[in-house]
PDB file of N, CA and C in Angstrom:
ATOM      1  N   UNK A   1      17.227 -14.247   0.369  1.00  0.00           N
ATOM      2  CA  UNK A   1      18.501 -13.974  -0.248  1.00  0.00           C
ATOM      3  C   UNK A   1      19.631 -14.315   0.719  1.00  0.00           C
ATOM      4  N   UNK A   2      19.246 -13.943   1.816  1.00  0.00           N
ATOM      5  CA  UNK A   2      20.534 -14.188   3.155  1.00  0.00           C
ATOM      6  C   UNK A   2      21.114 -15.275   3.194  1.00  0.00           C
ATOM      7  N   UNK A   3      19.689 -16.506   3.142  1.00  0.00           N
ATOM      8  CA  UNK A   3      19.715 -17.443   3.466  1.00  0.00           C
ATOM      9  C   UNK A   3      20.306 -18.332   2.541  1.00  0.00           C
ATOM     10  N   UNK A   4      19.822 -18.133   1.527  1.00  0.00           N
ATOM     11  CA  UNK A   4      20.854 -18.758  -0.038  1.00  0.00           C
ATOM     12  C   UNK A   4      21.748 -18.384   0.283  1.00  0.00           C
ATOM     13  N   UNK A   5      22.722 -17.621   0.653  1.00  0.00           N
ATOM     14  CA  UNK A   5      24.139 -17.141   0.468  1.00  0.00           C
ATOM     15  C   UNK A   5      24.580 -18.200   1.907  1.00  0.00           C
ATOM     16  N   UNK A   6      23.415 -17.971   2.709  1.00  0.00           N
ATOM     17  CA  UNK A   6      24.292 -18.734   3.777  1.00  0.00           C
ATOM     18  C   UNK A   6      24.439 -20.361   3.931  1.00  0.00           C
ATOM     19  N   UNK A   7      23.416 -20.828   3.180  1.00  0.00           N
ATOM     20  CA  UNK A   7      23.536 -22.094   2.640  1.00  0.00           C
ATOM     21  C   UNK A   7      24.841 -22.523   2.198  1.00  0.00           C
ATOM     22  N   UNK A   8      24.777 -22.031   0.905  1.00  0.00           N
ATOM     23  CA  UNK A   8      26.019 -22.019  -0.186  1.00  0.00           C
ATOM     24  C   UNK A   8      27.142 -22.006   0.718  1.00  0.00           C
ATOM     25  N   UNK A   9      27.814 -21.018   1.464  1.00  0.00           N
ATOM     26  CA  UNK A   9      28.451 -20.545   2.361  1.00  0.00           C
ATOM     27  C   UNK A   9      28.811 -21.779   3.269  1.00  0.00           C
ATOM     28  N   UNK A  10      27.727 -22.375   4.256  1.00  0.00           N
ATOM     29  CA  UNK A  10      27.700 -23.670   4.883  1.00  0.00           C
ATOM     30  C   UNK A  10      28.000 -24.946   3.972  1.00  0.00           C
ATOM     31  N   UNK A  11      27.793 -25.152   2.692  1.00  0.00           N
ATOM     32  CA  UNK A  11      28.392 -26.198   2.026  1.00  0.00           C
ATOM     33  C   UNK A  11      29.621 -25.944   1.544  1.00  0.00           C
ATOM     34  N   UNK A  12      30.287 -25.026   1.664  1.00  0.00           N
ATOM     35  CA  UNK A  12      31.834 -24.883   1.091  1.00  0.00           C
ATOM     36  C   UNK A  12      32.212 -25.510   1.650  1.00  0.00           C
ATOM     37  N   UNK A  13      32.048 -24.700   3.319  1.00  0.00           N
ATOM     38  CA  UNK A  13      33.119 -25.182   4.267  1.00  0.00           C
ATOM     39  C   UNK A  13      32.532 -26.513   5.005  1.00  0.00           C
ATOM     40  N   UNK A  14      31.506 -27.152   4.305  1.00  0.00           N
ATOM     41  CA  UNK A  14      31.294 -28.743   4.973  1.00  0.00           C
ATOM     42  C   UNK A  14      32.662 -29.597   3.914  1.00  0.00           C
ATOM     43  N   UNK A  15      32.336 -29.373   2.988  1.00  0.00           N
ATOM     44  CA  UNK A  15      33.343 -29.804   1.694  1.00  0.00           C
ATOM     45  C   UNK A  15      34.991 -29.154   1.841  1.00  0.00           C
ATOM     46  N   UNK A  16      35.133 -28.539   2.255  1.00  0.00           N
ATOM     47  CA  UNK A  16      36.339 -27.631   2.743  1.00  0.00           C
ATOM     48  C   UNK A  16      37.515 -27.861   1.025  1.00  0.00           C
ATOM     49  N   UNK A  17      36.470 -27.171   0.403  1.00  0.00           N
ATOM     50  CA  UNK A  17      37.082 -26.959  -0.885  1.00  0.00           C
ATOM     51  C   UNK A  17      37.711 -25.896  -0.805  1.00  0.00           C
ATOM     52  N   UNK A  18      37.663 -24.314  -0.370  1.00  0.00           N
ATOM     53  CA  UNK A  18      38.553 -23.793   0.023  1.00  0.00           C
ATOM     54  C   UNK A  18      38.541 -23.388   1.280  1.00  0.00           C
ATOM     55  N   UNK A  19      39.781 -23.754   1.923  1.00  0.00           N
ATOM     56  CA  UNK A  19      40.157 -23.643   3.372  1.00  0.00           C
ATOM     57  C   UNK A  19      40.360 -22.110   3.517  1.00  0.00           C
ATOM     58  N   UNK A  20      41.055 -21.208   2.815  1.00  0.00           N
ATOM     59  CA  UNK A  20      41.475 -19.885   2.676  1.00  0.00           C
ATOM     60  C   UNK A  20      40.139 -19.014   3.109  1.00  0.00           C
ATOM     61  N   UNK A  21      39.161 -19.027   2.766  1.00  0.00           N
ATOM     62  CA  UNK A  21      37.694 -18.822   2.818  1.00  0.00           C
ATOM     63  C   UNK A  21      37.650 -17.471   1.748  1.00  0.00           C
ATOM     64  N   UNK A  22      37.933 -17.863   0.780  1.00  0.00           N
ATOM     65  CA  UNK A  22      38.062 -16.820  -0.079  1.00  0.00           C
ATOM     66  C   UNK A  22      36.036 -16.652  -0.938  1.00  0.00           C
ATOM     67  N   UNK A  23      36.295 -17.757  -1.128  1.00  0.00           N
ATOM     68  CA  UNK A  23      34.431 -18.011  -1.285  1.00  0.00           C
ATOM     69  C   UNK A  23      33.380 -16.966  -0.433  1.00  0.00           C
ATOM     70  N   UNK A  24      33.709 -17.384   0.712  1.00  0.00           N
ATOM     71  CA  UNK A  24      32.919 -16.950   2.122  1.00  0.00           C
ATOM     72  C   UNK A  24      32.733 -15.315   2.052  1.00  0.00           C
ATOM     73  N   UNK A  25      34.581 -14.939   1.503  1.00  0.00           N
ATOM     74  CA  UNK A  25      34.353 -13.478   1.646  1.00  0.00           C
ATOM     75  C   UNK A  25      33.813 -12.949   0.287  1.00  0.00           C
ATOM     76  N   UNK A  26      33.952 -13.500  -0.609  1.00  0.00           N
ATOM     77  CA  UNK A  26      33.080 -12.714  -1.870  1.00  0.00           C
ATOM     78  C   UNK A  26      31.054 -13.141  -1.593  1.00  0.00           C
ATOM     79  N   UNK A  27      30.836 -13.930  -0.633  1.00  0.00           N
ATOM     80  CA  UNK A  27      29.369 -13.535  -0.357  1.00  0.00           C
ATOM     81  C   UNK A  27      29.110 -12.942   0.067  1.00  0.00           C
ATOM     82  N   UNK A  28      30.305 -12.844   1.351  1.00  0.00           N
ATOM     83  CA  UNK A  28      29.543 -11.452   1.745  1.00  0.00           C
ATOM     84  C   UNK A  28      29.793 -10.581   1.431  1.00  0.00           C
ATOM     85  N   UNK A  29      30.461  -9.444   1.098  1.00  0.00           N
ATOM     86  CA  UNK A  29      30.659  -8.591  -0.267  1.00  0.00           C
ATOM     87  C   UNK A  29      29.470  -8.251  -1.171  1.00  0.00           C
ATOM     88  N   UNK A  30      28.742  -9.777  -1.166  1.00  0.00           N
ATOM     89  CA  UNK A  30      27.740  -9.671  -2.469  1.00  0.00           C
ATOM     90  C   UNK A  30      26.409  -9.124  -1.715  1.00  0.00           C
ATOM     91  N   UNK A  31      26.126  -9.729  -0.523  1.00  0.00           N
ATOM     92  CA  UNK A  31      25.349  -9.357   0.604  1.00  0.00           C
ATOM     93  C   UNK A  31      25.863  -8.278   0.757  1.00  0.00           C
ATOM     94  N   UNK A  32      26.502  -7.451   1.149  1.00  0.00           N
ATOM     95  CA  UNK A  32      26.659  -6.364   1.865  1.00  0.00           C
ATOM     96  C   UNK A  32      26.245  -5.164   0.731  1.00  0.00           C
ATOM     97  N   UNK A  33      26.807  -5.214  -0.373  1.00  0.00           N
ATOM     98  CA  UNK A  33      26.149  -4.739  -1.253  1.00  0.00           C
ATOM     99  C   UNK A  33      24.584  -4.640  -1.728  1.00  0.00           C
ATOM    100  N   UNK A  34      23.792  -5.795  -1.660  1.00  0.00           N
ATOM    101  CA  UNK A  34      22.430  -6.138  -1.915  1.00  0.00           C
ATOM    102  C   UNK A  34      21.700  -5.199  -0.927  1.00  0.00           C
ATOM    103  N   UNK A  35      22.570  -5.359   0.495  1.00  0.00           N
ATOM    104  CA  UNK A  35      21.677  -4.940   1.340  1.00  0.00           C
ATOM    105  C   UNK A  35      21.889  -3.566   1.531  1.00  0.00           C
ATOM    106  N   UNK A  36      22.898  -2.655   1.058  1.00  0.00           N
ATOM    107  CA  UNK A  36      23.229  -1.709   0.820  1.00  0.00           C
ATOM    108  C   UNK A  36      22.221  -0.489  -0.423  1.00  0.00           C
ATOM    109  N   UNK A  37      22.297  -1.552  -1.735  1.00  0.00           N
ATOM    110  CA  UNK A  37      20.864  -1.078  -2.724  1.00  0.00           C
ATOM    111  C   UNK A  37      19.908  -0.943  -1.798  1.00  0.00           C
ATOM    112  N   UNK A  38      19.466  -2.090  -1.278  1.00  0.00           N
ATOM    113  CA  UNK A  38      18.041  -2.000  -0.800  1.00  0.00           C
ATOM    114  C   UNK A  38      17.869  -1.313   0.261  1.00  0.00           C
ATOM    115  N   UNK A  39      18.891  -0.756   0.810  1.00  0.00           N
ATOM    116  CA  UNK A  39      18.498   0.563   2.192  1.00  0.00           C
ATOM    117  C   UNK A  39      18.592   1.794   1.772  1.00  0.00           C
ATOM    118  N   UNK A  40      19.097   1.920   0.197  1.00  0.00           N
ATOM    119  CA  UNK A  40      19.446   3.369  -0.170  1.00  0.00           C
ATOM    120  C   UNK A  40      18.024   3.844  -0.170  1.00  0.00           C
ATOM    121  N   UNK A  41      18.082   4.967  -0.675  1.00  0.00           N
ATOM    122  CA  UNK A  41      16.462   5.670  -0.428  1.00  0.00           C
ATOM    123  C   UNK A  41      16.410   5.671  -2.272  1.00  0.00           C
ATOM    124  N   UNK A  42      15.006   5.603  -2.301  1.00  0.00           N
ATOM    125  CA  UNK A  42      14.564   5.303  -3.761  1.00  0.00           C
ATOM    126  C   UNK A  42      14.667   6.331  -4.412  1.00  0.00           C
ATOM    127  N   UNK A  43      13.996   6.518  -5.532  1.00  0.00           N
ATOM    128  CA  UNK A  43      13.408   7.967  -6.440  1.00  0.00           C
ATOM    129  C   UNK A  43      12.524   8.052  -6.478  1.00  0.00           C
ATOM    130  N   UNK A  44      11.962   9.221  -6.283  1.00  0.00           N
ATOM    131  CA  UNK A  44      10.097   9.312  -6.516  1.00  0.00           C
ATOM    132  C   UNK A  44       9.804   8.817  -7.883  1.00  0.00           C
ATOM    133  N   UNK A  45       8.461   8.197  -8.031  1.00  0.00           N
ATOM    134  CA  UNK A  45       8.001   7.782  -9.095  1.00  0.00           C
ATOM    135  C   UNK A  45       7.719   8.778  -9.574  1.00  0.00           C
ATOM    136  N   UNK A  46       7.895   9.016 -10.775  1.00  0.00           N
ATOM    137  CA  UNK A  46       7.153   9.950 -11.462  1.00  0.00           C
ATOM    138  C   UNK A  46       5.796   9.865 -12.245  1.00  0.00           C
ATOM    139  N   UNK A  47       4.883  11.101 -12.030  1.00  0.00           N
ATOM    140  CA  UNK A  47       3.419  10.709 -12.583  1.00  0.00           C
ATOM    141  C   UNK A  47       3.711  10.556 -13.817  1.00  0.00           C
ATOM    142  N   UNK A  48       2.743   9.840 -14.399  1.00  0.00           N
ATOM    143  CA  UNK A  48       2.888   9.902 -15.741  1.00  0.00           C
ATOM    144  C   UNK A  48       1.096  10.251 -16.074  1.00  0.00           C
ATOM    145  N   UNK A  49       1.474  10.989 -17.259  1.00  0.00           N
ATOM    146  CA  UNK A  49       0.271  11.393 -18.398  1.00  0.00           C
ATOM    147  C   UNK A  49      -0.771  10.625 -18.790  1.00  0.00           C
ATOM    148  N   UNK A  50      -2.084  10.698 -18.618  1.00  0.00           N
ATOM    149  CA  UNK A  50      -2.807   9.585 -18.925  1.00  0.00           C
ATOM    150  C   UNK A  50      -2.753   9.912 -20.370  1.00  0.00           C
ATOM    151  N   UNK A  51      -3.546   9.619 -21.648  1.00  0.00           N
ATOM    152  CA  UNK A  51      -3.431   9.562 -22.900  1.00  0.00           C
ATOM    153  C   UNK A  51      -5.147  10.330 -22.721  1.00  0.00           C
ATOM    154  N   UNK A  52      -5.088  11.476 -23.888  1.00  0.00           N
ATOM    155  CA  UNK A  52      -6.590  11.757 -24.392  1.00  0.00           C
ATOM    156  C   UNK A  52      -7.572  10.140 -24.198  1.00  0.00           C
ATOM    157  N   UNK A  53      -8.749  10.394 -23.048  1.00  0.00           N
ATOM    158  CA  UNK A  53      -9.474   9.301 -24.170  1.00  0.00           C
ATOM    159  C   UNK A  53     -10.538   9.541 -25.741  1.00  0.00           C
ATOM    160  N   UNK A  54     -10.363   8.314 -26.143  1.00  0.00           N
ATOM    161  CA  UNK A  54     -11.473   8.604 -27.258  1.00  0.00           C
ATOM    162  C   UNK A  54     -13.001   8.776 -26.835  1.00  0.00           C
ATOM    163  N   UNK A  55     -13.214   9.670 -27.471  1.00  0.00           N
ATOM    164  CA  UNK A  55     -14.581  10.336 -27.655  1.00  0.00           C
ATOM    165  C   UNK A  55     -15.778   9.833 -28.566  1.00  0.00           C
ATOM    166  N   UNK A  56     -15.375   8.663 -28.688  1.00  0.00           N
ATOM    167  CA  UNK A  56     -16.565   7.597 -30.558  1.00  0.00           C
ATOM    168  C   UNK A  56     -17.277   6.776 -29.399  1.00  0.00           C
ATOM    169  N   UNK A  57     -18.414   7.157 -29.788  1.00  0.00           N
ATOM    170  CA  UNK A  57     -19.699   6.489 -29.070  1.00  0.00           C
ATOM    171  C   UNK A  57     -19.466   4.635 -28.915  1.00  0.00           C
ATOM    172  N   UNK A  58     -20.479   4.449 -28.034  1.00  0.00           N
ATOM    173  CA  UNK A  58     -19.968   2.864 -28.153  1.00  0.00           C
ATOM    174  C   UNK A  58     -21.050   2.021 -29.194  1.00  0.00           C
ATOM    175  N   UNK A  59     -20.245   1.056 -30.086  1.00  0.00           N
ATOM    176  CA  UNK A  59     -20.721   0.693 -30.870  1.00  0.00           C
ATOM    177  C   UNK A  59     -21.823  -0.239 -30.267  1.00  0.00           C
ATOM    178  N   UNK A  60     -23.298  -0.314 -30.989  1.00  0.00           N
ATOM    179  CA  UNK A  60     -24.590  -1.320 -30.604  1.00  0.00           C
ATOM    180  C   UNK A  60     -24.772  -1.757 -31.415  1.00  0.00           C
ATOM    181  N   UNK A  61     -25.411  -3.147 -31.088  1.00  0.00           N
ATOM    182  CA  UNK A  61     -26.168  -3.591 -31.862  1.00  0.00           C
ATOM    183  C   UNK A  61     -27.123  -3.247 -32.207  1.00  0.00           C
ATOM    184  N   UNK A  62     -27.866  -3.186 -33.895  1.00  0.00           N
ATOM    185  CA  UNK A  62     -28.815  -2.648 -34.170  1.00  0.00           C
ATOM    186  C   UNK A  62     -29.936  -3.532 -33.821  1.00  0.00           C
ATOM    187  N   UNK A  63     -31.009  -2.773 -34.671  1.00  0.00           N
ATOM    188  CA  UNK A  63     -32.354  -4.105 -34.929  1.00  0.00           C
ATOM    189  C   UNK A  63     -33.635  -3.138 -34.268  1.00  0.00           C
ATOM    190  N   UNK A  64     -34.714  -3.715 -34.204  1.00  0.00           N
ATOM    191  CA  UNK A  64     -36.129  -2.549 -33.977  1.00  0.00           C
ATOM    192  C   UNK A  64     -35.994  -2.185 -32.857  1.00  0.00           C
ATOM    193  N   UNK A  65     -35.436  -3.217 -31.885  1.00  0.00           N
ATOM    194  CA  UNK A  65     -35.261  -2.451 -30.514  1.00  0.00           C
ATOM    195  C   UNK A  65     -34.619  -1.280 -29.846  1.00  0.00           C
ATOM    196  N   UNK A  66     -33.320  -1.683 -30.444  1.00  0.00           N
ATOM    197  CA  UNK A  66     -32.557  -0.436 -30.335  1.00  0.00           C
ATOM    198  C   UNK A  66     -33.021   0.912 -31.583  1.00  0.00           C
ATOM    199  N   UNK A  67     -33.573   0.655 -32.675  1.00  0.00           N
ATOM    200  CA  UNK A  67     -34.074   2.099 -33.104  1.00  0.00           C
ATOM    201  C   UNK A  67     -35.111   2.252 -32.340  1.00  0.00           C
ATOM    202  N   UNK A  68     -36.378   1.739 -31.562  1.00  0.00           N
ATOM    203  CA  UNK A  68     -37.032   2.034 -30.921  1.00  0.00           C
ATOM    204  C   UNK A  68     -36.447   3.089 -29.915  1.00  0.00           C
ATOM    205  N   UNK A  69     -35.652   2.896 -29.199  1.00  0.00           N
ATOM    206  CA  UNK A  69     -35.071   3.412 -27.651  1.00  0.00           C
ATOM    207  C   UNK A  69     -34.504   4.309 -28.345  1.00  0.00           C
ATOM    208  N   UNK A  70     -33.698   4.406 -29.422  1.00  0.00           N
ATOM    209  CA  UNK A  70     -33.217   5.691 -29.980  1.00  0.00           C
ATOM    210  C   UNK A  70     -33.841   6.720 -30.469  1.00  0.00           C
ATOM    211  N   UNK A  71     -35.393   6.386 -30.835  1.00  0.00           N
ATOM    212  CA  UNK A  71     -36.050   7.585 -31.540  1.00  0.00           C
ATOM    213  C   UNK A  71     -36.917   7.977 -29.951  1.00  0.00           C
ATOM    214  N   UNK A  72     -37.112   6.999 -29.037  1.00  0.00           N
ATOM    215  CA  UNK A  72     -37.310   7.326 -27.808  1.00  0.00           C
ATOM    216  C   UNK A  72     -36.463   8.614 -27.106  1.00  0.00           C
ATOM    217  N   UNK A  73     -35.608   8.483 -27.049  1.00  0.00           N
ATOM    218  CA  UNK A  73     -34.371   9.633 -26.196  1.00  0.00           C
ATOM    219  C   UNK A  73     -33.863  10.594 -27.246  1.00  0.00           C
ATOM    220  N   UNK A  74     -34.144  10.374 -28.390  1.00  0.00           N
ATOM    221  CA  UNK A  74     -33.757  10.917 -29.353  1.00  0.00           C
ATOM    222  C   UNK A  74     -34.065  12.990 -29.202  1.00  0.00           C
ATOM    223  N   UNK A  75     -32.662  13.531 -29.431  1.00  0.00           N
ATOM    224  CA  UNK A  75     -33.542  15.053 -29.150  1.00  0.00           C
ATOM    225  C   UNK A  75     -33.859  15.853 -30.096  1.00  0.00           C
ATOM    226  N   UNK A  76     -34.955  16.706 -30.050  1.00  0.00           N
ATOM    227  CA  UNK A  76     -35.858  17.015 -30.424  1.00  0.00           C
ATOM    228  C   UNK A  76     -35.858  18.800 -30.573  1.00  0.00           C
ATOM    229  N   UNK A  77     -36.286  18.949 -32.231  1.00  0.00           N
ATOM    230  CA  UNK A  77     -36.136  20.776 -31.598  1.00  0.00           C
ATOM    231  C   UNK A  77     -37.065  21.314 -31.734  1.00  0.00           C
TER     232      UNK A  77
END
């Protein structure tokens, strides 16, 4: 970010479009500000809520195998 501004900044005054340096001082202004946000101290994040999960079994594929293994583990009274 510095460096863009100071670029920009260095081509005014190669071009000496304005001599006044009125340019010069609204970058830095814009910088001093930027760098001002970014030293303030943040806000804590706040946790957030996970959501209920769902509780619905996971869907299988059927066929003899899987009723096999199911009447296998299957419980019993």
């Amino acid at each position: 970010m510095l460096s863009t501004k100071v670029a920009l900044a260095a081509r005014v005054d190669a071009c000496k479009t304005q001599p006044q340096g009125t340019y010069g001082i609204k970058l830095r202004e814009e910088i001093q500000e930027r760098f001002g946000k970014i030293q303030a101290p943040g806000q804590s994040k706040l946790t957030k809520i996970l959501p209920k999960p769902m509780d619905k079994p996971a869907k299988k594929r059927g066929g003899q195998k899987h009723r096999s293994q199911n009447a296998k583990y299957e419980m019993t009274m």
